[in-house]
C-alpha atoms as a PDB file:
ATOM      1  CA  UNK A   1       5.780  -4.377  -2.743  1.00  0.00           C
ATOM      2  CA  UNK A   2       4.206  -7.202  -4.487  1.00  0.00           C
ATOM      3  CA  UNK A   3       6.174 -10.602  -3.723  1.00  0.00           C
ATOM      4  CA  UNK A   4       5.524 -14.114  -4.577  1.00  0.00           C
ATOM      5  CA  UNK A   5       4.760 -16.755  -1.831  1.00  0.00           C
ATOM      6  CA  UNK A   6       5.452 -19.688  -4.543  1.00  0.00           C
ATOM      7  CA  UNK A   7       9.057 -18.479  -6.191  1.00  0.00           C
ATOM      8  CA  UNK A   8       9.781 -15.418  -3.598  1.00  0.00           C
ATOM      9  CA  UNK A   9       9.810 -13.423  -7.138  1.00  0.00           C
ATOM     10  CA  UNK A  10       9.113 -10.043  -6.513  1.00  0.00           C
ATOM     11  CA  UNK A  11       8.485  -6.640  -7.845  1.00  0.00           C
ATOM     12  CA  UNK A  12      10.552  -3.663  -7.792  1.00  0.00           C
ATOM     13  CA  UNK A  13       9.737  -1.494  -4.515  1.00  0.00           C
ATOM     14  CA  UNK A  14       6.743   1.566  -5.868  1.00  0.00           C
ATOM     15  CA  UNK A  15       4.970   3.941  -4.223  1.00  0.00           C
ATOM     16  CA  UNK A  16       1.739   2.456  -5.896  1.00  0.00           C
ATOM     17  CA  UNK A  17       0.162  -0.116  -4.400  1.00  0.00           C
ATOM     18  CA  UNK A  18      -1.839  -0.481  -7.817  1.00  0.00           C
ATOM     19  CA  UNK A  19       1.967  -1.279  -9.806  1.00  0.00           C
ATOM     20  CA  UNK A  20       2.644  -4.087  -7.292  1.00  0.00           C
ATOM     21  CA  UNK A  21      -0.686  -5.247  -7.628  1.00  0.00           C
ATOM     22  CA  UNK A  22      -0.062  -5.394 -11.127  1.00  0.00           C
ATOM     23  CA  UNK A  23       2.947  -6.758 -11.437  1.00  0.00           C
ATOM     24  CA  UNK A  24       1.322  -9.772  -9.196  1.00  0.00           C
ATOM     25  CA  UNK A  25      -1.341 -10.157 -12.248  1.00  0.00           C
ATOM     26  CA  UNK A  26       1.260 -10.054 -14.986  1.00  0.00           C
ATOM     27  CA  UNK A  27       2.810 -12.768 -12.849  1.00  0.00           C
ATOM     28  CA  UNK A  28       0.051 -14.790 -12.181  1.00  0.00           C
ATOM     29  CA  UNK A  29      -0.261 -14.489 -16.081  1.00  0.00           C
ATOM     30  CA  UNK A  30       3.230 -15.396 -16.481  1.00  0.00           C
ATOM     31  CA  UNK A  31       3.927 -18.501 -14.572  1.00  0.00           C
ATOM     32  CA  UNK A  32       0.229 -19.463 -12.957  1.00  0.00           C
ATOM     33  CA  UNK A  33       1.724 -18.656  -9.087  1.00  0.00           C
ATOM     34  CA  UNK A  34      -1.488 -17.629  -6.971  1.00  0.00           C
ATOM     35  CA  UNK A  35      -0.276 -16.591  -4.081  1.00  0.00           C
ATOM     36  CA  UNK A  36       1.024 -13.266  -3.209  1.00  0.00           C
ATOM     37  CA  UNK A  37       2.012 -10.898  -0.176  1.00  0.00           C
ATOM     38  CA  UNK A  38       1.141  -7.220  -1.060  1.00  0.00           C
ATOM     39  CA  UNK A  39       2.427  -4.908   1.380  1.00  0.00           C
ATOM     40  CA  UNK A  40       2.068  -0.866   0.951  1.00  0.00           C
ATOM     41  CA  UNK A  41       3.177   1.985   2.949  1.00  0.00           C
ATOM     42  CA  UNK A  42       1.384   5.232   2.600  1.00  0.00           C
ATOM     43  CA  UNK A  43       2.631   8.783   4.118  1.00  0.00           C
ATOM     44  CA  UNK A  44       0.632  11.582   4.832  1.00  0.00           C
ATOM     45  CA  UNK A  45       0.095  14.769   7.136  1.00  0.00           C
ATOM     46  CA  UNK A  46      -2.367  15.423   9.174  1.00  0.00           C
ATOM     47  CA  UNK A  47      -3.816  18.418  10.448  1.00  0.00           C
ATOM     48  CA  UNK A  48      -6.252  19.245  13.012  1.00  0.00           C
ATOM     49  CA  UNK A  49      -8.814  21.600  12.116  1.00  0.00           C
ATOM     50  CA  UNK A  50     -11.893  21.150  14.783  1.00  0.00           C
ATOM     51  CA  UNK A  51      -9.853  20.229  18.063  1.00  0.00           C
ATOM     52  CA  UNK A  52      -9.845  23.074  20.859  1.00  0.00           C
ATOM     53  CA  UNK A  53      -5.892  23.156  20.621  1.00  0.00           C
ATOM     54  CA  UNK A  54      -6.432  24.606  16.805  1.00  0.00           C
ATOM     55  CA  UNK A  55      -9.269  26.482  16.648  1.00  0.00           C
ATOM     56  CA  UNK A  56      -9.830  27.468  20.994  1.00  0.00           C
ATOM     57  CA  UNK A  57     -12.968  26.371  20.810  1.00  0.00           C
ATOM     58  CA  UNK A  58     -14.884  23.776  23.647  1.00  0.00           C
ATOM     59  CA  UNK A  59     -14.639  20.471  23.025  1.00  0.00           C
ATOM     60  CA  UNK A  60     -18.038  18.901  22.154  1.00  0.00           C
END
């Protein structure tokens, strides 16, 4: 989420931290505000491929 410090404008919530960015630039253009909070949340799984509890090997 992209939000303005100046006029606490701010973007529509994205999954892209790139959109918000943008939207911050088009702003910028838009009304000369410079300061921003950017704030992005990524998800993810993880999976352990090289620890002893996957593969029963020693640790190193």
């Amino acid at each position: 989420m992209g939000k303005c410090m100046i006029c606490w404008e701010s973007c529509v919530d994205t999954p892209s931290a790139d959109k918000a960015r943008d939207w911050c630039l088009t702003h910028v253009g838009a009304t000369g505000h410079t300061g921003f909070r950017l704030s992005a949340f990524e998800f993810f799984d993880a999976v352990l491929t090289d620890h002893p509890s996957v593969n029963g090997t020693p640790p190193t």
